[in-house]
Protein backbone atom coordinates (compact mmCIF):
# COMPACT_ATOMS: atom_id res chain seq x y z
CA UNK A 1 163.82 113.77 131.03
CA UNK A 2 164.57 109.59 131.72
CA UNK A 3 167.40 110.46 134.29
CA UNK A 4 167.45 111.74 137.36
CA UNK A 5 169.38 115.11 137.83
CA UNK A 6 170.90 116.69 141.05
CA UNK A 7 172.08 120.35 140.35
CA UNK A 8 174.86 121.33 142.79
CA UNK A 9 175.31 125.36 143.55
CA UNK A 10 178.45 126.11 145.16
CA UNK A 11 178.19 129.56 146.87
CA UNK A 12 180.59 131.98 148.68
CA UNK A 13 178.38 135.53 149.91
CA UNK A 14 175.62 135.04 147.54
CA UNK A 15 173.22 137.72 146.78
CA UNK A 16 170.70 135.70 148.52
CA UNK A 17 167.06 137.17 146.83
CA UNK A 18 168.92 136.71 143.46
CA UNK A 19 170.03 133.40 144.34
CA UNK A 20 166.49 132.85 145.44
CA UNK A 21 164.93 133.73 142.00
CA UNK A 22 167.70 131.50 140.52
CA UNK A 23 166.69 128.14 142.41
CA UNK A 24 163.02 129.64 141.72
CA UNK A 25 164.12 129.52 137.85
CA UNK A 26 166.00 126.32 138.32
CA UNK A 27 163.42 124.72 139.50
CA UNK A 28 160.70 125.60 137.14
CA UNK A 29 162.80 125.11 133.96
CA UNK A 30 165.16 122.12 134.59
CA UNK A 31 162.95 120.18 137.16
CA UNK A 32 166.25 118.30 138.87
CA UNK A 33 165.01 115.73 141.79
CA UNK A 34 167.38 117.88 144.04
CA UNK A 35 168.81 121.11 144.66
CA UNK A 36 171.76 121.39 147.04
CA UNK A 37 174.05 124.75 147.68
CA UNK A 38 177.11 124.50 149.05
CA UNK A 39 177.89 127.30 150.82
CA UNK A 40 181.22 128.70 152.80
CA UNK A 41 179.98 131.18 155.14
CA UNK A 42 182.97 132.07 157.15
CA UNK A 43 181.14 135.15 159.10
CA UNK A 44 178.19 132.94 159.78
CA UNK A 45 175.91 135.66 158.19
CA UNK A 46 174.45 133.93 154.94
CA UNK A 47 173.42 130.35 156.71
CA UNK A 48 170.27 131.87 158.30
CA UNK A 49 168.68 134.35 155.02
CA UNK A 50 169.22 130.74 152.96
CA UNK A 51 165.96 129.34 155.34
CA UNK A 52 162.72 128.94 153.48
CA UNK A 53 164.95 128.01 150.37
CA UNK A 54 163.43 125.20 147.87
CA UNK A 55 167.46 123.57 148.44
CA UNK A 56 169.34 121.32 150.32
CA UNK A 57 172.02 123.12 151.78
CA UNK A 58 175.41 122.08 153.33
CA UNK A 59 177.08 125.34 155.14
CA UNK A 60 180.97 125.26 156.34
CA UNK A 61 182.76 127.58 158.16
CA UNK A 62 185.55 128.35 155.86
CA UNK A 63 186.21 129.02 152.59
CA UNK A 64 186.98 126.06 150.47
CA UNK A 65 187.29 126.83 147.01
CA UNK A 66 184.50 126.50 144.01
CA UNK A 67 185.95 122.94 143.04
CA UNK A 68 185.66 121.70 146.50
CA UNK A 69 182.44 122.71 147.18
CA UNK A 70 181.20 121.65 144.12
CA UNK A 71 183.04 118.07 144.61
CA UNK A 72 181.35 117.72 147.88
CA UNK A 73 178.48 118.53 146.87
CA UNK A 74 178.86 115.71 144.24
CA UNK A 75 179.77 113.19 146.53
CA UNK A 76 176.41 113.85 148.53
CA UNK A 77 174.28 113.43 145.31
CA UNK A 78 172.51 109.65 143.96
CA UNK A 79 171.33 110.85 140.68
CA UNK A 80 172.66 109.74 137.15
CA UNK A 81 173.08 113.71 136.27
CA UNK A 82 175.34 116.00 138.00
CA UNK A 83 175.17 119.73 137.25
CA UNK A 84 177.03 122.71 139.12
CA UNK A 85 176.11 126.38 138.05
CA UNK A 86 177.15 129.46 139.47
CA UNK A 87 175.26 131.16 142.37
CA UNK A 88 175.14 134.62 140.88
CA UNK A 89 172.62 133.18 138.06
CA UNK A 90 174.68 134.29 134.81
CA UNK A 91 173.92 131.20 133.00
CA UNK A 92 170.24 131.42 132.45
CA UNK A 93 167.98 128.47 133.76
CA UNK A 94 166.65 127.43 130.12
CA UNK A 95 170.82 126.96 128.70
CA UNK A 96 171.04 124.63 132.00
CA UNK A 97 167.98 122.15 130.64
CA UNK A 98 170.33 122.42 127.69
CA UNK A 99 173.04 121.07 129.38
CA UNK A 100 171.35 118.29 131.05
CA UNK A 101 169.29 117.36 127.91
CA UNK A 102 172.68 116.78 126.53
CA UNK A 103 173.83 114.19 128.78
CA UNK A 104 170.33 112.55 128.83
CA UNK A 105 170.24 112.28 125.51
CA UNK A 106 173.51 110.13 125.38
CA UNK A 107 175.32 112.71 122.80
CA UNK A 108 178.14 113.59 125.56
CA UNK A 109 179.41 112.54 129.14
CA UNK A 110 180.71 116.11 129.76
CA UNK A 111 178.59 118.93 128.68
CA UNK A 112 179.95 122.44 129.19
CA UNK A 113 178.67 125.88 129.02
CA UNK A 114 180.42 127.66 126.60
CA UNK A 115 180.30 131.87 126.12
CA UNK A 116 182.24 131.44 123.13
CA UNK A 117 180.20 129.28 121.15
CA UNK A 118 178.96 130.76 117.89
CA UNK A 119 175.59 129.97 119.17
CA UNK A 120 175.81 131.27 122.52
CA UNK A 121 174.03 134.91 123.31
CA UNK A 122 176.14 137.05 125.99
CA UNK A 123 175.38 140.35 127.68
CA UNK A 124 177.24 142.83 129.83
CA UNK A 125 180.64 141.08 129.26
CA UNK A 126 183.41 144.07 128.42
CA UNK A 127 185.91 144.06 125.67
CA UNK A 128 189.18 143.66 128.02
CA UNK A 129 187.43 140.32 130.26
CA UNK A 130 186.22 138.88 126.32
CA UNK A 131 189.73 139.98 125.32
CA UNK A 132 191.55 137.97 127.85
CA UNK A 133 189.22 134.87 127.93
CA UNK A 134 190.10 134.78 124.42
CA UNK A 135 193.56 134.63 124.99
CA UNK A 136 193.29 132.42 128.19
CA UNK A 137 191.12 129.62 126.00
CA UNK A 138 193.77 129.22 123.42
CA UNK A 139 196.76 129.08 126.26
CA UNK A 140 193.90 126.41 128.04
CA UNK A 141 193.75 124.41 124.28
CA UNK A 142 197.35 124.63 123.39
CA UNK A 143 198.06 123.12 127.31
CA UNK A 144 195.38 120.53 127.26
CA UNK A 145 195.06 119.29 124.09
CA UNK A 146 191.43 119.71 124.14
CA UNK A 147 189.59 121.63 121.11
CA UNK A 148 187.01 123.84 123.16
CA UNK A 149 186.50 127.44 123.31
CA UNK A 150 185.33 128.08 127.40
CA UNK A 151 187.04 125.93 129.72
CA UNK A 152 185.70 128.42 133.15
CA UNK A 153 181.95 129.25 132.40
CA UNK A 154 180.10 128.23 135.55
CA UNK A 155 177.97 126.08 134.40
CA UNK A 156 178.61 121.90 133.03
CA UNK A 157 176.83 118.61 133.57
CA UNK A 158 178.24 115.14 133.92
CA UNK A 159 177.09 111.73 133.24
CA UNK A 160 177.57 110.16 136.53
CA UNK A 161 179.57 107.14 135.36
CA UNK A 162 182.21 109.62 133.85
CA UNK A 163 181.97 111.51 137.53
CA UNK A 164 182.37 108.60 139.28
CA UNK A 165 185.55 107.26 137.43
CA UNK A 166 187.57 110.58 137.31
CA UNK A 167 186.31 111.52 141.02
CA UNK A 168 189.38 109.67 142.90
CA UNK A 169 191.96 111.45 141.22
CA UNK A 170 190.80 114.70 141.65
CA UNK A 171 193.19 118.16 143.34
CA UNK A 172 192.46 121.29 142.09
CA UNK A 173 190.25 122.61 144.88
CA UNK A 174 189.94 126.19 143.49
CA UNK A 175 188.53 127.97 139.95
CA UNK A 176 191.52 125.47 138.24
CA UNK A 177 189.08 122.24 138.88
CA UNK A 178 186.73 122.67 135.78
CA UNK A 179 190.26 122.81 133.59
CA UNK A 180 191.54 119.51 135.79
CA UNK A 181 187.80 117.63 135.15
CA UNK A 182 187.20 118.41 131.64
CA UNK A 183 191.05 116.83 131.13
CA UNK A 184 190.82 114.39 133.31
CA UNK A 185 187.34 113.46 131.61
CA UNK A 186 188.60 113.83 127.81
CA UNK A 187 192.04 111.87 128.86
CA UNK A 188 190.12 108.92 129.91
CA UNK A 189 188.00 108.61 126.88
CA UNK A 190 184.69 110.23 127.18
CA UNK A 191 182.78 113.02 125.47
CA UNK A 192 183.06 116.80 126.25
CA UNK A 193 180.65 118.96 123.97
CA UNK A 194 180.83 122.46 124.51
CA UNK A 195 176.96 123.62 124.39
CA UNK A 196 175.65 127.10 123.52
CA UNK A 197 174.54 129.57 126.59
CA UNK A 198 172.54 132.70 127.49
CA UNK A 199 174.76 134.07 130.05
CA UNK A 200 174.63 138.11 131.28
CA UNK A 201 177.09 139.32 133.32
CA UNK A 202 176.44 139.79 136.95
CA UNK A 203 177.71 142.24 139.76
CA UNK A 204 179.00 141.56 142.83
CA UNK A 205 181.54 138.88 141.52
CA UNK A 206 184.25 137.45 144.76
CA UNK A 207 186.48 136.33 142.10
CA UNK A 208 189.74 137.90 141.66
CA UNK A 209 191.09 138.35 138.33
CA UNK A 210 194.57 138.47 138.62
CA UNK A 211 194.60 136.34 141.43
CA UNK A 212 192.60 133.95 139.53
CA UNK A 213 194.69 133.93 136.19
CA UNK A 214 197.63 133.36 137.94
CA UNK A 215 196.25 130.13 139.44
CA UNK A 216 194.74 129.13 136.41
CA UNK A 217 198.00 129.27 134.29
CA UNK A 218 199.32 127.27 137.34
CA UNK A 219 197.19 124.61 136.73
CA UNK A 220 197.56 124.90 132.93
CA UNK A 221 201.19 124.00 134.07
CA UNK A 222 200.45 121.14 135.62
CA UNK A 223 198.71 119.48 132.99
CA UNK A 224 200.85 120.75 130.40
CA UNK A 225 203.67 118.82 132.34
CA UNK A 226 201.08 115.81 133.21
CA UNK A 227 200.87 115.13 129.12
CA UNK A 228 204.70 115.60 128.71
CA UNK A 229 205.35 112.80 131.47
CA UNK A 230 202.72 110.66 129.61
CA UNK A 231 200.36 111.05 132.82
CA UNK A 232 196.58 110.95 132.89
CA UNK A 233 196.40 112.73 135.96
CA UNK A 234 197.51 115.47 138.23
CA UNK A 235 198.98 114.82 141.95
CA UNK A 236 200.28 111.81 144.32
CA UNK A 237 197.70 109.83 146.60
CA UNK A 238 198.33 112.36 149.28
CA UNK A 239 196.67 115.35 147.21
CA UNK A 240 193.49 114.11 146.71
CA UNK A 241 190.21 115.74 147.49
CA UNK A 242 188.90 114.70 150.57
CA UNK A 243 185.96 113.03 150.91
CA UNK A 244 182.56 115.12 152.09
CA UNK A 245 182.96 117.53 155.54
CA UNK A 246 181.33 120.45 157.12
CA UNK A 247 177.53 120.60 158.46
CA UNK A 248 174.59 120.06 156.72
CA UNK A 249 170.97 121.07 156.94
């Protein structure tokens, strides 16, 4: 490794002695110069079982969606590598060195974790949820104009140049934001490379999946009427991300 790496988990009730073997794993495999979790503990019962972690950790009192948290916890990092992975630990720790290797290596400025990649070695996932992704990717290639197969896996690295350009124009706070940044990244010119995972399904998921779909296709929308107006982004001035809040420790 040449560059330094920051590795950003966003977290919303984490399973906090798997999350614990997970940094543990992190750690060891990837090496990054700094771990920080970003956590929304609105019943204040998670902030004190994270102590003794090898992390940073930046704790708010609401929930503020996966592409918040993650884009905070971005704006808190100085390394040249970003990475975000999921706190449940489905993509393992060796197909995150993967990931950053990628981006140190120069061959992309967006590398993402794909489950569909013919490469890519997934357990536990059932017929109707590969099913539906299935469907869901072509709907997410058809409306972006981008020629991947996983647009949601939670895990992806950025060069920090790339994060630093499309960071301004950012608004999807929720599970939309990794379809709004690998757009947003590919409309501006730079590299997405879908890279192959090891990723086992995990229990104890917060996500809701019809909840979640529908917001998804919403943002599909959005883009999809983004590259019909000839825009390169999604959103007035006034629907930006903010900038970095909560409390840190």
């Amino acid at each position: 490794m040449t560059r330094s790496v920051g590795l950003v988990v966003p977290a919303l009730n984490p399973d906090v002695p798997r999350l614990k073997r997970y940094l543990e794993e992190l750690h060891e495999t990837v090496d990054p110069d700094l771990i920080r979790i970003e956590l929304d503990d609105p019943t204040g019962r998670v902030a004190t079982e994270l102590d003794g972690m090898d992390a940073d950790c930046s704790i708010v009192n609401h929930r503020r969606g996966k592409g918040l948290a993650i884009t905070h916890g971005f704006d808190a990092l100085e390394t040249e590598i970003f990475v975000f992975v999921d706190a449940d630990g489905s993509t393992d720790a060796t197909s995150v060195a993967q990931l950053v290797e990628t981006i140190d290596a120069g061959r992309a400025d967006v590398a993402v974790g794909s489950r569909r990649h013919p490469q890519s070695v997934v357990d536990g996932r059932s017929l109707d949820r590969g099913f539906m992704s299935g469907i869901f990717a072509r709907v997410a290639r058809l409306s972006t104009g981008i020629a991947i197969r996983d647009f949601q896996c939670g895990a992806k690295a950025f060069d920090a140049a790339c994060w630093s350009d499309i960071r301004a124009d950012l608004v999807i706070p929720g599970f939309g934001w990794d379809l709004e940044v690998i757009w947003l990244s590919s409309t501006r010119g730079y590299t997405v490379l879908e890279v192959p995972v090891v990723w086992s399904e995990k229990a104890g998921t917060t996500v809701n999946p019809f909840k979640t779909g529908i917001r998804l296709l919403d943002v599909l929308g959005q883009i999809a009427f983004a590259r019909i107006r000839g825009r390169n982004q999604l959103g007035g001035p006034d629907e930006r991300l903010p900038s970095m809040g909560g409390e840190g420790r």
